[in-house]
Protein backbone atom coordinates (compact mmCIF):
# COMPACT_ATOMS: atom_id res chain seq x y z
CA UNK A 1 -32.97 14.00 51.19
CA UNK A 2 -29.26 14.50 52.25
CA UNK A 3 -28.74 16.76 55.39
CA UNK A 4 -25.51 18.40 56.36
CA UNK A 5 -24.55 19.54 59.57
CA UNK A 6 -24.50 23.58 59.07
CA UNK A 7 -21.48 24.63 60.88
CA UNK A 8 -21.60 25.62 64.91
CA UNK A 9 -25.03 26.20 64.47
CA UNK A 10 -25.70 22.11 64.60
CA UNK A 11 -28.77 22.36 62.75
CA UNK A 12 -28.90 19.50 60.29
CA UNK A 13 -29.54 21.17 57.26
CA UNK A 14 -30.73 19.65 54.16
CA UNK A 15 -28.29 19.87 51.01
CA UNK A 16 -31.31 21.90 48.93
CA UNK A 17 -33.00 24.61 50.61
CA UNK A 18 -37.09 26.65 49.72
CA UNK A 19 -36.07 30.28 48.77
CA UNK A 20 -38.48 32.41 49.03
CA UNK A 21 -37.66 35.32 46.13
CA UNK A 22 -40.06 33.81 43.21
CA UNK A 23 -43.19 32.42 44.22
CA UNK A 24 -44.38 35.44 45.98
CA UNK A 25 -46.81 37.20 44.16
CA UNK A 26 -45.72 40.87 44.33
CA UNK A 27 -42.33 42.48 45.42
CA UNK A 28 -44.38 45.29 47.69
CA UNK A 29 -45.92 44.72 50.55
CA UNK A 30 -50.05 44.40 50.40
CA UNK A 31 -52.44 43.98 51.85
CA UNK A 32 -53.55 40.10 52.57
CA UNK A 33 -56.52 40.42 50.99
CA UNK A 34 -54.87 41.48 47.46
CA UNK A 35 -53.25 38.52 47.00
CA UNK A 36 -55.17 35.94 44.72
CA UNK A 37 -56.08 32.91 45.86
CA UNK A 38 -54.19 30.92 43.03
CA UNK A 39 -51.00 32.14 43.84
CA UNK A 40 -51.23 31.70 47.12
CA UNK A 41 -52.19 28.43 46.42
CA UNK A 42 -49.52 27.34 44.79
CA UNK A 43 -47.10 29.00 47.06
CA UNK A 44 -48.86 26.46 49.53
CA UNK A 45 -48.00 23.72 47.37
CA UNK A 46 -44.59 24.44 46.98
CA UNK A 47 -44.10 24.67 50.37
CA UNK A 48 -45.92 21.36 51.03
CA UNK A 49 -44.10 19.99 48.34
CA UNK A 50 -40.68 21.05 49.62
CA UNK A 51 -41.53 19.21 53.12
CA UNK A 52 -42.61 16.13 50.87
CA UNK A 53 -39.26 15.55 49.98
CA UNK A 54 -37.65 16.09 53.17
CA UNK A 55 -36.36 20.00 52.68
CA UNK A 56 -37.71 21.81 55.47
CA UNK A 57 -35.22 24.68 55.39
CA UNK A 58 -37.71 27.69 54.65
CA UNK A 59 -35.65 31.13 53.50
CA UNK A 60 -37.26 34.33 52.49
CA UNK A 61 -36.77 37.64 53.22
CA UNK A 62 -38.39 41.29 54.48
CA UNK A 63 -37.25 42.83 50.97
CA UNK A 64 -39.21 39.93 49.50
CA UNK A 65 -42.65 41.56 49.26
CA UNK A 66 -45.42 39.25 50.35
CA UNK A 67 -43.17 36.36 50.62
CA UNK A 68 -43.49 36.41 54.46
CA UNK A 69 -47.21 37.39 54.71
CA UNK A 70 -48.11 34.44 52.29
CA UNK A 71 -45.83 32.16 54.03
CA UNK A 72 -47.36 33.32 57.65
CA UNK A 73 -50.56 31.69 55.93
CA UNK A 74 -49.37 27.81 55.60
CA UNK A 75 -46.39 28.13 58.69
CA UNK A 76 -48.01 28.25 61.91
CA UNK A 77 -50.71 24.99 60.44
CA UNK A 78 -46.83 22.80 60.51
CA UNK A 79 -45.00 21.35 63.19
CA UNK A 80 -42.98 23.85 64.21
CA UNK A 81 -40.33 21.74 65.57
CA UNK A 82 -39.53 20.32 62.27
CA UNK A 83 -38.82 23.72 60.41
CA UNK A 84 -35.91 25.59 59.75
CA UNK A 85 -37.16 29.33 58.96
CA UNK A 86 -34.53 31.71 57.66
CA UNK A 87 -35.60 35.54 57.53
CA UNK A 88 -33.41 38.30 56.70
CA UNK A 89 -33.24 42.03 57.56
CA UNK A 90 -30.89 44.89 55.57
CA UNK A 91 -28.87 46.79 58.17
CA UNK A 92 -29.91 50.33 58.59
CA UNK A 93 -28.02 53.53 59.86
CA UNK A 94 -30.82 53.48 62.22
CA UNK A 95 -30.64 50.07 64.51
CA UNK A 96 -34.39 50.90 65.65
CA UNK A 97 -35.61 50.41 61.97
CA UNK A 98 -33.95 47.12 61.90
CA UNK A 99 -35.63 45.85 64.93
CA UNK A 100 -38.96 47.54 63.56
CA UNK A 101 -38.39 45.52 60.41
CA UNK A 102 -37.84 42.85 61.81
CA UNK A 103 -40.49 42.67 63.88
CA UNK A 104 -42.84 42.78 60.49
CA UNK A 105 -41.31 40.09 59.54
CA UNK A 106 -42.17 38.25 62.54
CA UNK A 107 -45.75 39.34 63.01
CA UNK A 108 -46.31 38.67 58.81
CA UNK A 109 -44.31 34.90 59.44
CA UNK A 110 -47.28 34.34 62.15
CA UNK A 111 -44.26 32.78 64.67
CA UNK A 112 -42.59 33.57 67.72
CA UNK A 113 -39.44 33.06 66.63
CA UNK A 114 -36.97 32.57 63.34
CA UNK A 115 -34.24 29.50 63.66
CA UNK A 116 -31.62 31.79 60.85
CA UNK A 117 -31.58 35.63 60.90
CA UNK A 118 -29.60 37.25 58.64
CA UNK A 119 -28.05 40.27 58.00
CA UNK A 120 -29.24 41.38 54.49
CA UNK A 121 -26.39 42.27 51.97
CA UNK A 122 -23.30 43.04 53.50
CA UNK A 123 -21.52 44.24 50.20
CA UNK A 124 -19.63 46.97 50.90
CA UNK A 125 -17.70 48.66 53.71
CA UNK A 126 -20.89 51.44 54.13
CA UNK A 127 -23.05 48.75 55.35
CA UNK A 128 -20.67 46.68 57.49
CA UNK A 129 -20.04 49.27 59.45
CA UNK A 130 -23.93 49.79 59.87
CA UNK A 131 -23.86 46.15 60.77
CA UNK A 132 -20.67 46.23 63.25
CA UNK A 133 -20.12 49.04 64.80
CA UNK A 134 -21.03 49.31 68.69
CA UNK A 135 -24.85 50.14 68.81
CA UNK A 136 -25.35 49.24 65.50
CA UNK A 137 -27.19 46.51 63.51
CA UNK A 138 -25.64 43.35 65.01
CA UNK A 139 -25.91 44.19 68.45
CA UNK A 140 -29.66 44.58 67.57
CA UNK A 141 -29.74 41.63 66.64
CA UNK A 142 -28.33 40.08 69.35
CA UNK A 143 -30.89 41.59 71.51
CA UNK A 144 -33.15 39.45 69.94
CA UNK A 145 -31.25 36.55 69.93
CA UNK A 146 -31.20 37.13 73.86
CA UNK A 147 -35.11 38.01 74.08
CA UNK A 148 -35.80 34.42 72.39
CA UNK A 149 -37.29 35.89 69.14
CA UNK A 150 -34.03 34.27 66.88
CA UNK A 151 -31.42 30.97 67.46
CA UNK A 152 -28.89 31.80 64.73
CA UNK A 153 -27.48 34.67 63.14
CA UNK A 154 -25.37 34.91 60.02
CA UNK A 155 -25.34 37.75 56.94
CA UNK A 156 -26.31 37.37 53.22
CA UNK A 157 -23.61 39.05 50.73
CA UNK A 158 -22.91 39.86 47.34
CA UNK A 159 -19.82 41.81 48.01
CA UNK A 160 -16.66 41.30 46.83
CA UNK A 161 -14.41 38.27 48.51
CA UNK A 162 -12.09 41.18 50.14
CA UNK A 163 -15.71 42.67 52.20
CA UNK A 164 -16.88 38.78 52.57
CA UNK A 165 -13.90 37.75 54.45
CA UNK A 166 -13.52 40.51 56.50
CA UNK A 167 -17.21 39.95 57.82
CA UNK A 168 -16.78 36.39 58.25
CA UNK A 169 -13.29 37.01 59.88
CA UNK A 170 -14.92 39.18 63.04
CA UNK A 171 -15.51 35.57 63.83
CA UNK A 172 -19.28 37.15 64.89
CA UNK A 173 -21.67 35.33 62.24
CA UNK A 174 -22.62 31.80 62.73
CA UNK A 175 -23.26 30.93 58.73
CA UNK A 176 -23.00 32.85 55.50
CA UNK A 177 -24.89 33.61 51.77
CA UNK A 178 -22.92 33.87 49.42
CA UNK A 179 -22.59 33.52 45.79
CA UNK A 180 -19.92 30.44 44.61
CA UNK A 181 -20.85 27.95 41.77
CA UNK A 182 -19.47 26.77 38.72
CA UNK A 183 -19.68 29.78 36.30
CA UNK A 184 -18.33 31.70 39.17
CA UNK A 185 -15.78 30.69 41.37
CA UNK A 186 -14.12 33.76 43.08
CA UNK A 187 -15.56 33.53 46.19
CA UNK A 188 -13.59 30.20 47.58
CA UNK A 189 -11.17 31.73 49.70
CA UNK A 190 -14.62 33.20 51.39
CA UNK A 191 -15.63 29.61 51.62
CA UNK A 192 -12.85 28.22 53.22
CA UNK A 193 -12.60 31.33 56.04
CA UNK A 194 -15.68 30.28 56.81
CA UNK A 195 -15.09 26.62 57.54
CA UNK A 196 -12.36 28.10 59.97
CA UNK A 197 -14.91 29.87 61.54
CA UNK A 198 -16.91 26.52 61.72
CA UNK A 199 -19.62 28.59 59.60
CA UNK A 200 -22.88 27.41 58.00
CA UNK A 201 -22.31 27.86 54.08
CA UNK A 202 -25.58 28.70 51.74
CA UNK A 203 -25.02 29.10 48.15
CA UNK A 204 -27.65 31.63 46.91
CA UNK A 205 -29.06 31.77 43.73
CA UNK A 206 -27.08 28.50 41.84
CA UNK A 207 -29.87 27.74 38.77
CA UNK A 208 -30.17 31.94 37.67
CA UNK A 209 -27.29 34.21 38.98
CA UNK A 210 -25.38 30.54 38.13
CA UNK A 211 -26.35 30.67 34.47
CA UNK A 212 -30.28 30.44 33.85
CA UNK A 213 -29.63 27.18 34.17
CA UNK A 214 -33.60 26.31 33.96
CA UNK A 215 -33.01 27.38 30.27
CA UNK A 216 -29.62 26.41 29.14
CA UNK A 217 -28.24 26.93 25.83
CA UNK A 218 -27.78 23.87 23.68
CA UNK A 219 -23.87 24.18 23.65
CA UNK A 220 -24.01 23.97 27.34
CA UNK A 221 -26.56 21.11 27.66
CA UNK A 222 -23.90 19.06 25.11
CA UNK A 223 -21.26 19.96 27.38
CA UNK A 224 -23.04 18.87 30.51
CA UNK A 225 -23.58 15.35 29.03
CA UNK A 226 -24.87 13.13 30.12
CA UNK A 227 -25.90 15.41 33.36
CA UNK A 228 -28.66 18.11 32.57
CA UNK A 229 -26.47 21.90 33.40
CA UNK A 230 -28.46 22.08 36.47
CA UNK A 231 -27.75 18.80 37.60
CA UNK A 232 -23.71 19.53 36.72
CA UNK A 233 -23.77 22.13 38.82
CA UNK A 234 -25.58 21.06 41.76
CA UNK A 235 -23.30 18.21 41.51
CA UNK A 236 -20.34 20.32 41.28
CA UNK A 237 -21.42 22.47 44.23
CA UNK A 238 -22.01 19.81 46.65
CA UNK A 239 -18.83 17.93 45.60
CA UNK A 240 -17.10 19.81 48.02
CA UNK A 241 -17.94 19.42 51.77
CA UNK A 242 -17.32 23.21 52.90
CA UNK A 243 -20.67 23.64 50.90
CA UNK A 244 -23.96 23.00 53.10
CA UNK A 245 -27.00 23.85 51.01
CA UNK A 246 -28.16 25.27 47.80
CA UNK A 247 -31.29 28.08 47.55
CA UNK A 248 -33.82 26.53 45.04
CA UNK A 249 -35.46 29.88 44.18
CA UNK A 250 -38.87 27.18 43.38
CA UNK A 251 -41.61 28.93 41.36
CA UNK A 252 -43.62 26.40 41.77
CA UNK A 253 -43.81 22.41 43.29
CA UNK A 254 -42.23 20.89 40.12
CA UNK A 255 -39.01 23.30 40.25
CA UNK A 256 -37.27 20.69 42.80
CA UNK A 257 -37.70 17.95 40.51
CA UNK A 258 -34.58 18.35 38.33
CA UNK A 259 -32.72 18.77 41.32
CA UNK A 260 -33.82 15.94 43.56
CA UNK A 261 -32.04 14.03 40.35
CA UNK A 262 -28.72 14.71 41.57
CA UNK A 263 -28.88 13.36 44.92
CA UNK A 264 -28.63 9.36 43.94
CA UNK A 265 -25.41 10.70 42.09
CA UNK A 266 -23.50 12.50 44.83
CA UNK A 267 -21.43 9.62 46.01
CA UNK A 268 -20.21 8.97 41.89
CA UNK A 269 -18.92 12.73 41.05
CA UNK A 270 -15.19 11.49 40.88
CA UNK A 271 -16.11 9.66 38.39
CA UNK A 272 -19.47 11.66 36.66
CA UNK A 273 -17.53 15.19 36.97
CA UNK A 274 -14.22 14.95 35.63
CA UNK A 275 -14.72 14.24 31.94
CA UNK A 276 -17.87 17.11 31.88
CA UNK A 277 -14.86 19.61 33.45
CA UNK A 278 -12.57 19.04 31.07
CA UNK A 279 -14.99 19.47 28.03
CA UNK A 280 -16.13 22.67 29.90
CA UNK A 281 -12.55 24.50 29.95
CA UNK A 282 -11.06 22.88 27.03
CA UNK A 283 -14.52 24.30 25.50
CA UNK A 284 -13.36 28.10 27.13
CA UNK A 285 -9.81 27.04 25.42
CA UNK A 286 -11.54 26.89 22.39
CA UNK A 287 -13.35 30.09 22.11
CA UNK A 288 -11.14 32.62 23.98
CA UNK A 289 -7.51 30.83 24.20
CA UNK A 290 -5.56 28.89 26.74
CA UNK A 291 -3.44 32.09 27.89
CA UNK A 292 -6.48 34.14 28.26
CA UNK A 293 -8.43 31.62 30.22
CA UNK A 294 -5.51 31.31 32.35
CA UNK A 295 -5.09 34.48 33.25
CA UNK A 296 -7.71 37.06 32.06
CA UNK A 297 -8.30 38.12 36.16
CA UNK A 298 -4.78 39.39 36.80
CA UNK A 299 -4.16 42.74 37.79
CA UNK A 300 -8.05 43.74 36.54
CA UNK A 301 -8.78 47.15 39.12
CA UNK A 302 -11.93 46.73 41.05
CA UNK A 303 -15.09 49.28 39.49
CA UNK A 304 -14.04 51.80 42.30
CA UNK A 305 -10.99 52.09 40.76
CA UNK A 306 -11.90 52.64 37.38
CA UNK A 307 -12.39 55.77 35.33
CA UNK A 308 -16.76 55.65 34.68
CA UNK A 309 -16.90 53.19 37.61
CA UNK A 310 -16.76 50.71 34.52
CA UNK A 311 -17.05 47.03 36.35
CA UNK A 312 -14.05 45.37 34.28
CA UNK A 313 -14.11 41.56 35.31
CA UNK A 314 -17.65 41.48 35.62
CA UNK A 315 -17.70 42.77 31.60
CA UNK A 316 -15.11 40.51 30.78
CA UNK A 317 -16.25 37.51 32.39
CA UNK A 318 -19.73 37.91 31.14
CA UNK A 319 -17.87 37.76 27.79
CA UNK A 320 -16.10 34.89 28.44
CA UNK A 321 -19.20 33.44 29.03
CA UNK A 322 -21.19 34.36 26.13
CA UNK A 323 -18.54 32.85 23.55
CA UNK A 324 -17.36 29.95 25.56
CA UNK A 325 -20.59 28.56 26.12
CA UNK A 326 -22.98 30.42 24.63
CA UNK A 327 -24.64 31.73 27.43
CA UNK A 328 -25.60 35.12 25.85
CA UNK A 329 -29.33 35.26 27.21
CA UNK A 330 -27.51 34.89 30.76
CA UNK A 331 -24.78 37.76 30.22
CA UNK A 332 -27.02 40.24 28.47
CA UNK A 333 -29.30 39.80 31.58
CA UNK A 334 -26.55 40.74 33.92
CA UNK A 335 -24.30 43.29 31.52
CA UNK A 336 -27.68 45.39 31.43
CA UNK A 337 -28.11 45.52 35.32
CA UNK A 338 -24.97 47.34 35.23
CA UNK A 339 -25.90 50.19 36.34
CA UNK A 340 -29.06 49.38 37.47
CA UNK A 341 -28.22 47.02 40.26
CA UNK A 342 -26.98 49.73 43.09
CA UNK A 343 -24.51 47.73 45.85
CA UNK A 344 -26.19 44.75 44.57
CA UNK A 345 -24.63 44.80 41.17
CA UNK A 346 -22.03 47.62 41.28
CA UNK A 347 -20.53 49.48 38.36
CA UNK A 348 -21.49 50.59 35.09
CA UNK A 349 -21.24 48.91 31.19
CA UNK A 350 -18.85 49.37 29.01
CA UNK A 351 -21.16 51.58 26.72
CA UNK A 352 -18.32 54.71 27.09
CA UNK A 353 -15.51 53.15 26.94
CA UNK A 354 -14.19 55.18 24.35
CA UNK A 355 -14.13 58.48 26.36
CA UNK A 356 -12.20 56.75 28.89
CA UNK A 357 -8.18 56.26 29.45
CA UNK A 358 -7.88 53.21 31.06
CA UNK A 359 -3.96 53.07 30.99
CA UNK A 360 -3.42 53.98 34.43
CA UNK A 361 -5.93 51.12 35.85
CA UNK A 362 -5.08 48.50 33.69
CA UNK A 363 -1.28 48.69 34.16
CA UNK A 364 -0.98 45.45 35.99
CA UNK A 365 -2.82 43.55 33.77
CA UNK A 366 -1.29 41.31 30.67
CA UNK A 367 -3.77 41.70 28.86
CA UNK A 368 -4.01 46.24 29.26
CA UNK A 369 -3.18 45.98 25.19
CA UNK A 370 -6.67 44.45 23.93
CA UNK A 371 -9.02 44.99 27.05
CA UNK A 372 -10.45 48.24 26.03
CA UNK A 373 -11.23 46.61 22.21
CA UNK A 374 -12.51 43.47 24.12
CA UNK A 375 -14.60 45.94 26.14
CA UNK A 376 -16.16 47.72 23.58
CA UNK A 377 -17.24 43.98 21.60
CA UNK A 378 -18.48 42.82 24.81
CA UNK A 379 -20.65 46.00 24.68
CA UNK A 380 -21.29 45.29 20.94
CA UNK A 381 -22.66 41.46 22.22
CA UNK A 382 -24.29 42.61 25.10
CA UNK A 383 -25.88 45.77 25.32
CA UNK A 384 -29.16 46.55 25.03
CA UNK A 385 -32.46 47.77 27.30
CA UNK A 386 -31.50 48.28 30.54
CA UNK A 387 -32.63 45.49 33.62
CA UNK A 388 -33.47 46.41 36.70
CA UNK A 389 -32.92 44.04 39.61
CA UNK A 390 -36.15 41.65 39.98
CA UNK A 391 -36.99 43.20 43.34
CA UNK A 392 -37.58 46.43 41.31
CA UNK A 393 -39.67 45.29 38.66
């Protein structure tokens, strides 16, 4: 395993970390003796497995179900001293539910204290200023910082960049979650505020909010060559130093495999990434034209400022997607949370676009002309049941 120092915090982290979303077996809390002894099992052996090979960064979550009660089953029987355990806790109007949360998280982890706490989900300007205000959610948590119960504390986010930076600018959070892979890049400038704040950086989710990339589409396995898509982007990802780990959302002990492949490449990607990049956007070129690829982002309003709430880039890149690469399975799965996905996911499809005007919030963009007829394909391509977010199903 490769280990990278994770900001001010000094911990040395390794470069793939055990999230703890998908091999819990339901996302409700239940009672310990409801949980069958296969699953926990294997959750066991993931974990075990995960130590084998040297990543003993542990991340999970109180909106994770039994995540933390099945962990608090294998955790205390390990050396202590050798784990990293990451928990995190939304921020509540009410700071005293936050500190009762995360006490159950505690008391179902089985430890005295958690190395990583985050703040869960700082994505919009509602719940920052439940995290930051006086009395609020962060000083909570620094009471427990003082009272010895956590070491580090840092925030998970899928905000926009603009709500990112702002939290990572108050200079208060020593590391960050955030999304930032290949398929979607937006959140650099995020990135690099956070090496100025000598930040830990955790890339959430980089296999399936980065493009199911544990079932790629042939197109995009040809383009990879001769790296598997997962590989490509783990490889891409770590190419850049400002990045400190990756969640591996592991199902089970074989799910690290594929990406235990990479490491023996890491010190080659000038020469293994180049030629796959260039197939990649010459690929985009291809489908959807050089001036578009270029410059399909300018002047697109945020959801807030669209008539219906409609989430423009996110449609529009999800199209890009789905005829560049073929990644349709991928963008369906995310147009139909639209929605469906609360500050998660925000906005709504493209299903109404025709009882919309959109002239006044696409003014800025070259592109206002054809957006609304790219809209309504990318509704054509895309639509379909409606998803809800996996912690809802």
């Amino acid at each position: 395993m490769l280990y990278r120092r994770f900001g001010r915090t000094e911990l040395k982290m390794p470069v793939f970390s055990c999230g703890g979303m998908r091999y819990q077996y339901k996302w409700q809390d239940l009672p310990s003796s409801q949980i069958p002894q296969d699953n926990q099992s294997n959750l066991e052996a993931t974990i075990l497995r995960s130590l084998d090979v040297g990543i003993n960064h542990i991340e999970t979550a109180r909106g994770y179900g039994t995540s933390e009660m099945q962990l608090g089953k294998i955790l205390p029987t390990l050396p202590r001293e050798k784990l990293i355990i990451q928990t995190k806790v939304s921020p509540k109007p009410d700071p005293r539910e936050f500190r009762r949360q995360f006490n159950q998280s505690l008391q179902f982890l089985q430890l005295e204290y958690v190395d990583l706490l985050g703040l869960h989900g700082i994505n919009n300007q509602e719940i920052f200023t439940q995290s930051m205000r006086p009395g609020g959610c962060l000083d909570e948590a620094r009471k427990l910082q003082a009272e010895g119960k956590v070491r580090f504390i840092g925030f998970s986010t899928h905000g926009s960049t603009e709500i990112i930076t702002k939290t990572i600018e108050t200079g208060e959070f020593d590391y960050v979650n955030l999304h930032w892979y290949y398929i979607n890049q937006w959140n650099w400038s995020a990135i690099e505020a956070a090496k100025k704040q000598d930040m830990g950086v955790f890339i959430i989710s980089p296999s399936d909010k980065g493009g199911k990339l544990y079932a790629p589409p042939p197109k995009l396995v040809e383009l990879c060559q001769p790296l598997s898509p997962m590989m490509f982007n783990d490889l891409f990802c770590l190419s850049y130093p400002e990045v400190h780990t990756l969640s591996l959302g592991a199902a089970r002990p074989t799910d690290f495999d594929e990406h235990l492949k990479a490491l023996s490449l890491l010190d080659k990607v000038d020469e293994i990434l180049p030629p796959i990049l260039e197939r990649l956007e010459q690929a985009a070129i291809k489908s959807l034209d050089r001036e578009w690829v270029k410059t399909w982002k300018v002047g697109l309003p945020n959801y807030e400022e669209t008539p219906g709430q409609v989430n423009i880039p996110i449609i529009l890149w999800l199209r890009n997607l789905a005829l560049a690469y073929d990644m349709i399975d991928y963008a369906r799965m995310r147009y139909n949370l639209l929605g469906n996905g609360s500050h998660w996911f925000p906005g709504a499809k493209a299903d109404r676009i025709d009882q919309l005007n959109l002239n006044s919030c696409l003014a800025n963009s070259p592109h206002k002309d054809i957006i609304p007829y790219l809209l309504r394909e990318a509704d054509s391509l895309l639509g379909g049941q409606e998803i809800k977010r996996i912690s809802q199903s």
